[in-house]
C-alpha atoms as a PDB file:
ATOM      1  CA  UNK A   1      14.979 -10.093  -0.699  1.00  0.00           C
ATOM      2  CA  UNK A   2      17.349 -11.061   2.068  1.00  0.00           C
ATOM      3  CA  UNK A   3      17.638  -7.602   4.441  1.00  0.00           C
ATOM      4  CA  UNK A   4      21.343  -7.397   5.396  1.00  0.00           C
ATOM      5  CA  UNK A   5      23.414  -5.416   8.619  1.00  0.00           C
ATOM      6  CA  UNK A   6      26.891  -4.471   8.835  1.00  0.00           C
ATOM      7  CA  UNK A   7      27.796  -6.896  11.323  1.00  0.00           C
ATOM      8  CA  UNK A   8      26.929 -10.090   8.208  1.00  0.00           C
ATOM      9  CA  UNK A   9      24.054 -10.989  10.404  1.00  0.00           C
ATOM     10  CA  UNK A  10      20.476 -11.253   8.421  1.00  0.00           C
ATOM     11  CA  UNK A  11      18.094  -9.472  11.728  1.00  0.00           C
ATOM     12  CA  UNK A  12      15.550 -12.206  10.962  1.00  0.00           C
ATOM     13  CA  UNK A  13      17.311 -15.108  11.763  1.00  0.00           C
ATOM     14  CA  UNK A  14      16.694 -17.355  14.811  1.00  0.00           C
ATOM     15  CA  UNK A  15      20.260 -17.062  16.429  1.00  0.00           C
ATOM     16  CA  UNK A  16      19.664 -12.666  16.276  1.00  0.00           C
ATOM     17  CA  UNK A  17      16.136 -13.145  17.479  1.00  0.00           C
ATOM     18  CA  UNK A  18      17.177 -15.346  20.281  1.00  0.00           C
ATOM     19  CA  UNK A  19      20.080 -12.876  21.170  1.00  0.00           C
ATOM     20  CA  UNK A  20      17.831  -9.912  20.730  1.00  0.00           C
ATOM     21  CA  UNK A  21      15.324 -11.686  23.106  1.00  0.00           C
ATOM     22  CA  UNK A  22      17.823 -12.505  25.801  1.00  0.00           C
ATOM     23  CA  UNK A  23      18.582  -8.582  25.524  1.00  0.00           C
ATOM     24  CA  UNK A  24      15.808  -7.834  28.200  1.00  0.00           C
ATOM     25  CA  UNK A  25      12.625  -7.829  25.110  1.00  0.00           C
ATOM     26  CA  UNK A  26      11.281  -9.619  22.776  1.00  0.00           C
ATOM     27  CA  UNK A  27      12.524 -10.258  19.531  1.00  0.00           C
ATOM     28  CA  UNK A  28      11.571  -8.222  16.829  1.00  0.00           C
ATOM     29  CA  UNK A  29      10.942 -11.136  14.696  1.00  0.00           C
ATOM     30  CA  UNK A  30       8.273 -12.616  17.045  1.00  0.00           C
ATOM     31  CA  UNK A  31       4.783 -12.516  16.039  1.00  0.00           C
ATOM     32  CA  UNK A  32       2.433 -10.826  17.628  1.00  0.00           C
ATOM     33  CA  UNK A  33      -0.198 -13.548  19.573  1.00  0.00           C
ATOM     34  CA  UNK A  34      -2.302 -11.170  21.183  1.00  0.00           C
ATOM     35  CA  UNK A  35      -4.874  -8.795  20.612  1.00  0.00           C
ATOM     36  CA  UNK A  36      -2.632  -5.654  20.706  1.00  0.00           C
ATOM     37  CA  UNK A  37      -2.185  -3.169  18.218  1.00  0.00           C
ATOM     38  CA  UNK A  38      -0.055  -4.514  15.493  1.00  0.00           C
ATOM     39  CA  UNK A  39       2.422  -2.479  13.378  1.00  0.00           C
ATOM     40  CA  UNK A  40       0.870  -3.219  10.404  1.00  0.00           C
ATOM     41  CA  UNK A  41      -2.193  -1.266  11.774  1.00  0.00           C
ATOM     42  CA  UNK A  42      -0.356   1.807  12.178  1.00  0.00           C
ATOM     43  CA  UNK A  43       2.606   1.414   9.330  1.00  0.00           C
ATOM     44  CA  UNK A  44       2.523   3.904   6.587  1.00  0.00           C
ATOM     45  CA  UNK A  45       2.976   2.188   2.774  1.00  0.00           C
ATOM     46  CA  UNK A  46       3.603   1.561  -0.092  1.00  0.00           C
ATOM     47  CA  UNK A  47       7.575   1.807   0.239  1.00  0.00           C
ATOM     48  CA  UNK A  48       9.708   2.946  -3.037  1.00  0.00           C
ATOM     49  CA  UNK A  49      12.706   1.760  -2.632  1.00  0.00           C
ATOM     50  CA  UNK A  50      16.184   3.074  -4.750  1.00  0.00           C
ATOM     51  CA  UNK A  51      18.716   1.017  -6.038  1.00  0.00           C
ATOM     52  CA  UNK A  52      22.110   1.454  -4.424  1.00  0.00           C
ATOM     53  CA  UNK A  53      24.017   3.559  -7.701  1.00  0.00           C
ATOM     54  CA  UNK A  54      21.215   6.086  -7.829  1.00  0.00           C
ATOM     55  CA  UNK A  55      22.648   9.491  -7.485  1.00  0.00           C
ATOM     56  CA  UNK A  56      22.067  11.159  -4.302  1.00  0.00           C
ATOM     57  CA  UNK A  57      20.254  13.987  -6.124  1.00  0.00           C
ATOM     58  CA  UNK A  58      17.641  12.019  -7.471  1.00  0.00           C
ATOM     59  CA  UNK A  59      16.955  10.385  -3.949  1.00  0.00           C
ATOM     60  CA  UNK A  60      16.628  13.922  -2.569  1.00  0.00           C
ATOM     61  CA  UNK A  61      14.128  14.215  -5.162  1.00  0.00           C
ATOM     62  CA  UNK A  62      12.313  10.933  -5.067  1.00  0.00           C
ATOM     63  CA  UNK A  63      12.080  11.866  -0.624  1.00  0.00           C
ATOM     64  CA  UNK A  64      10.615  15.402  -1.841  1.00  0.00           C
ATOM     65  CA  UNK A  65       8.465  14.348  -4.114  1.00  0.00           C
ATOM     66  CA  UNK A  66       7.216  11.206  -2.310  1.00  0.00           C
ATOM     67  CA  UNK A  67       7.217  13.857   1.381  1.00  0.00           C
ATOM     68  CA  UNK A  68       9.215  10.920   3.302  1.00  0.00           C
ATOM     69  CA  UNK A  69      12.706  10.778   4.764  1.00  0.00           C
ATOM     70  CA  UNK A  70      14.073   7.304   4.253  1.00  0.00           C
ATOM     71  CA  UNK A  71      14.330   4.979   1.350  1.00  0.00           C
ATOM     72  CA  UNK A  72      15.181   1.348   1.568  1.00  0.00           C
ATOM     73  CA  UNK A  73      18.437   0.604  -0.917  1.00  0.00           C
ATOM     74  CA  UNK A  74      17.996  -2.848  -2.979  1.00  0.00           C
ATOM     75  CA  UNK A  75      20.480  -4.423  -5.073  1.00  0.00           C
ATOM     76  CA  UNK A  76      18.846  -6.975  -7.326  1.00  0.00           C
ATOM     77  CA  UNK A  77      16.015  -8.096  -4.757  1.00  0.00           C
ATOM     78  CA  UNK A  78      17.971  -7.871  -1.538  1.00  0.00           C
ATOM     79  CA  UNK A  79      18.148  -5.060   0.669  1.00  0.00           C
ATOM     80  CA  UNK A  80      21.426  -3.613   1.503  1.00  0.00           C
ATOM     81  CA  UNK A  81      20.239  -0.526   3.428  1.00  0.00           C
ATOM     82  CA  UNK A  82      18.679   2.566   3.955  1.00  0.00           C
ATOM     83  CA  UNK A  83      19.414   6.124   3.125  1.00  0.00           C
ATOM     84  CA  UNK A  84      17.740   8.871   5.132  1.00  0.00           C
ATOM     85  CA  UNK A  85      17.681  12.677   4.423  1.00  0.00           C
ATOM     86  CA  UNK A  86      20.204  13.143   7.516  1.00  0.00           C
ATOM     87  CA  UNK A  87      22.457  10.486   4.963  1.00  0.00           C
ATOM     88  CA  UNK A  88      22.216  12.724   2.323  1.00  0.00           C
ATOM     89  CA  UNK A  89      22.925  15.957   4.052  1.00  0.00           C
ATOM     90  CA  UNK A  90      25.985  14.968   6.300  1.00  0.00           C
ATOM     91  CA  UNK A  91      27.085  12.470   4.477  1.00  0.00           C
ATOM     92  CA  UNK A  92      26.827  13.668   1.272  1.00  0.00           C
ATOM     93  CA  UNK A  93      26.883  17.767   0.925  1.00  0.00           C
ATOM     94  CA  UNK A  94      28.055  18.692   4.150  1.00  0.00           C
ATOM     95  CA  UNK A  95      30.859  16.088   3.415  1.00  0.00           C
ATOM     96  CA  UNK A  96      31.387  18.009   0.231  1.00  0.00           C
ATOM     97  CA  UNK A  97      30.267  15.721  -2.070  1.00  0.00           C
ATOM     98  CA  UNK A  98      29.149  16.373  -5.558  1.00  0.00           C
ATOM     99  CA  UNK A  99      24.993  15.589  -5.384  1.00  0.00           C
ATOM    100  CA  UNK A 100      24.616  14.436  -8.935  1.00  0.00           C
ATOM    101  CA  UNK A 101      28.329  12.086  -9.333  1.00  0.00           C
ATOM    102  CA  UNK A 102      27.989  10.493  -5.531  1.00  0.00           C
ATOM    103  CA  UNK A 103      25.540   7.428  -5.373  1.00  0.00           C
ATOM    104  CA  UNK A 104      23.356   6.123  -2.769  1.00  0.00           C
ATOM    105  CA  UNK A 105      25.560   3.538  -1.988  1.00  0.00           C
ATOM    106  CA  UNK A 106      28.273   6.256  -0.705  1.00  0.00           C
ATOM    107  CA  UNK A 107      26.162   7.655   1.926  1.00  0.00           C
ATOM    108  CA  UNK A 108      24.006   5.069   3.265  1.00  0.00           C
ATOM    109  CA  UNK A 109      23.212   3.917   6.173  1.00  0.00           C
ATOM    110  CA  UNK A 110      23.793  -0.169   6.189  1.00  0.00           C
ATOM    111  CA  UNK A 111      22.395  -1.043   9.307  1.00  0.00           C
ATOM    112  CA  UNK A 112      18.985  -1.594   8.528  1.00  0.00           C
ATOM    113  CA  UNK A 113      16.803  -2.020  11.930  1.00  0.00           C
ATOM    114  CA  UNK A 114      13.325  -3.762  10.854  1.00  0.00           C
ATOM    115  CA  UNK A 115       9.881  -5.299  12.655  1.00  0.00           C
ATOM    116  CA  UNK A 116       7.015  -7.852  11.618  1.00  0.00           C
ATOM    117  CA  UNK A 117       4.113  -6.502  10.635  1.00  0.00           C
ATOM    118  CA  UNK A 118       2.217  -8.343  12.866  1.00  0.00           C
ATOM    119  CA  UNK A 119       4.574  -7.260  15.687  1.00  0.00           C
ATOM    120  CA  UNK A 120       2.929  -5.546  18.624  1.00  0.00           C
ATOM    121  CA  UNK A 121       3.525  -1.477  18.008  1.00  0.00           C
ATOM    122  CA  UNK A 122       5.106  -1.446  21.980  1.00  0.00           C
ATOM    123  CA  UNK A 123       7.551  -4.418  20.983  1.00  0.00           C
ATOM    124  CA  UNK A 124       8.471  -2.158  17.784  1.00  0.00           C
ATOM    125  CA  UNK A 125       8.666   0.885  19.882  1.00  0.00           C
ATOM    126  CA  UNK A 126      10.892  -0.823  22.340  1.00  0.00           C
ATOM    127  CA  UNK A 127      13.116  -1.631  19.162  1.00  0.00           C
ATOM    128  CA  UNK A 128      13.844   1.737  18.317  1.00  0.00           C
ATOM    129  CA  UNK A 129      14.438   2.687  21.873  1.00  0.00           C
ATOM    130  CA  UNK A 130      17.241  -0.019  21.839  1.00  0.00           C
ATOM    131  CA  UNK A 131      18.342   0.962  18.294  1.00  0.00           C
ATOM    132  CA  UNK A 132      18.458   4.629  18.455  1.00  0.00           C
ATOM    133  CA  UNK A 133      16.004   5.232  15.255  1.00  0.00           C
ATOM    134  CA  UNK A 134      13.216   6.968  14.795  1.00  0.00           C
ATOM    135  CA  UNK A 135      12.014   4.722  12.086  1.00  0.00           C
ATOM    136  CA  UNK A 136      11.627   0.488  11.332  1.00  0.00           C
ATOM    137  CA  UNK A 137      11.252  -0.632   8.393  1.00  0.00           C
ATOM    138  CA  UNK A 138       8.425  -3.351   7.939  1.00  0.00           C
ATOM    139  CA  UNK A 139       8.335  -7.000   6.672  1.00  0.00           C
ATOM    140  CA  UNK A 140       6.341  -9.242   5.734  1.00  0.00           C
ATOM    141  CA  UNK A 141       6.640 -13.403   6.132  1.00  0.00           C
ATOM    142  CA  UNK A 142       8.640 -13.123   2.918  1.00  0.00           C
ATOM    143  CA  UNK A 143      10.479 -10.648   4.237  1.00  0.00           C
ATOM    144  CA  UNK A 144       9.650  -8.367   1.739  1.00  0.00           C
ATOM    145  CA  UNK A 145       9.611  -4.812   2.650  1.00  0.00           C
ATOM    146  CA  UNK A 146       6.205  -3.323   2.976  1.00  0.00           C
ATOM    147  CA  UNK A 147       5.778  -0.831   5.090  1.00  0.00           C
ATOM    148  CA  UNK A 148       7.412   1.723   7.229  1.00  0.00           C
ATOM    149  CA  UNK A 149       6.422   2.699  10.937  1.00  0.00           C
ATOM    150  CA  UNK A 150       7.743   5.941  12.605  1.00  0.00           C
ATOM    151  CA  UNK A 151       7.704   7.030  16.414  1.00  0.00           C
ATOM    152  CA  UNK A 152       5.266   9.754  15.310  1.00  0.00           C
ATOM    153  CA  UNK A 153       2.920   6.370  14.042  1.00  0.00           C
ATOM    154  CA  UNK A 154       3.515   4.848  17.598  1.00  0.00           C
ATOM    155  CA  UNK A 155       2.735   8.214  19.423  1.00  0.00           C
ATOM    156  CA  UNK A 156      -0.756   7.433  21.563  1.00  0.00           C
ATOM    157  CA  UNK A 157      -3.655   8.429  19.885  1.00  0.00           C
ATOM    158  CA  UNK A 158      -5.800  10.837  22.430  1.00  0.00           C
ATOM    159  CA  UNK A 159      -8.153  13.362  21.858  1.00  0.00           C
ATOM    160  CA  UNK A 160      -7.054  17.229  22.007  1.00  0.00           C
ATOM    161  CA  UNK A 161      -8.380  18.581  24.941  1.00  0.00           C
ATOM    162  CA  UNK A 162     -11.949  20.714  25.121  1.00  0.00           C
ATOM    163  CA  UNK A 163     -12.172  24.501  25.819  1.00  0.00           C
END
């Protein structure tokens, strides 16, 4: 599966992780070469993804049912975006559109903003700082989806605090 963006550019390639790099951080396509805390440590799986003429309605359902609030869109084996609950509600009904006759494909968001799972969790938390998300979806060397990591899974860890 090849992930895709709206601007034609696949995120994994060497020209975007060189430009992402010169952007003041590393890329998100760098592997992580240290002893950090790597996303795949933290990254919450397995991922269902939906293809992209599913009808909204039975994404709603499949994010209910599953208790998550993003599904990756595939077409054959390549991913063409995501679709997140905020897709489905102002996109789809609060744009008035009919939940079981609109598809994924009508709502979704095709920007799709990923990390490494061996990626240090501070390089992908920098990445959604710079991307405006509150979610990355993960990769593997294949660059197969396999994971997802949210803020909340970047969030230090402490301990609550005594009486």
């Amino acid at each position: 599966m090849s992930p895709s963006s709206d601007d034609g550019l696949n995120p994994f390639d060497e020209d975007r992780a060189a430009s992402m790099a010169d952007e003041g951080g590393r890329a998100a396509a760098q592997s992580n070469t240290t002893n950090e805390v790597s996303v795949y440590d933290v990254m919450s799986e397995p991922v269902v993804v939906v293809g992209p003429d599913v009808p909204i309605s039975e994404a709603a359902q499949k994010m209910r049912d599953l208790d998550v609030s993003l599904l990756p869109i595939e077409e054959g084996e390549r991913l063409i975006g995501v679709v997140t609950d905020r897709d489905l509600v102002l996109r789809g009904v609060a744009g008035g559109k009919d939940p079981s006759r609109t598809s994924v494909r009508d709502v979704m968001t095709r920007t799709v903003v990923c990390c490494r799972e061996l990626d240090d969790i501070r390089d992908a938390a920098r990445v959604m700082h710079d991307h405006e998300v509150q979610r990355l979806l993960v990769i593997d060397s294949s660059q197969r989806v396999i994971g997802v990591v949210s803020q909340a899974d970047l969030a230090p860890r402490s301990e609550p605090a005594g009486p």
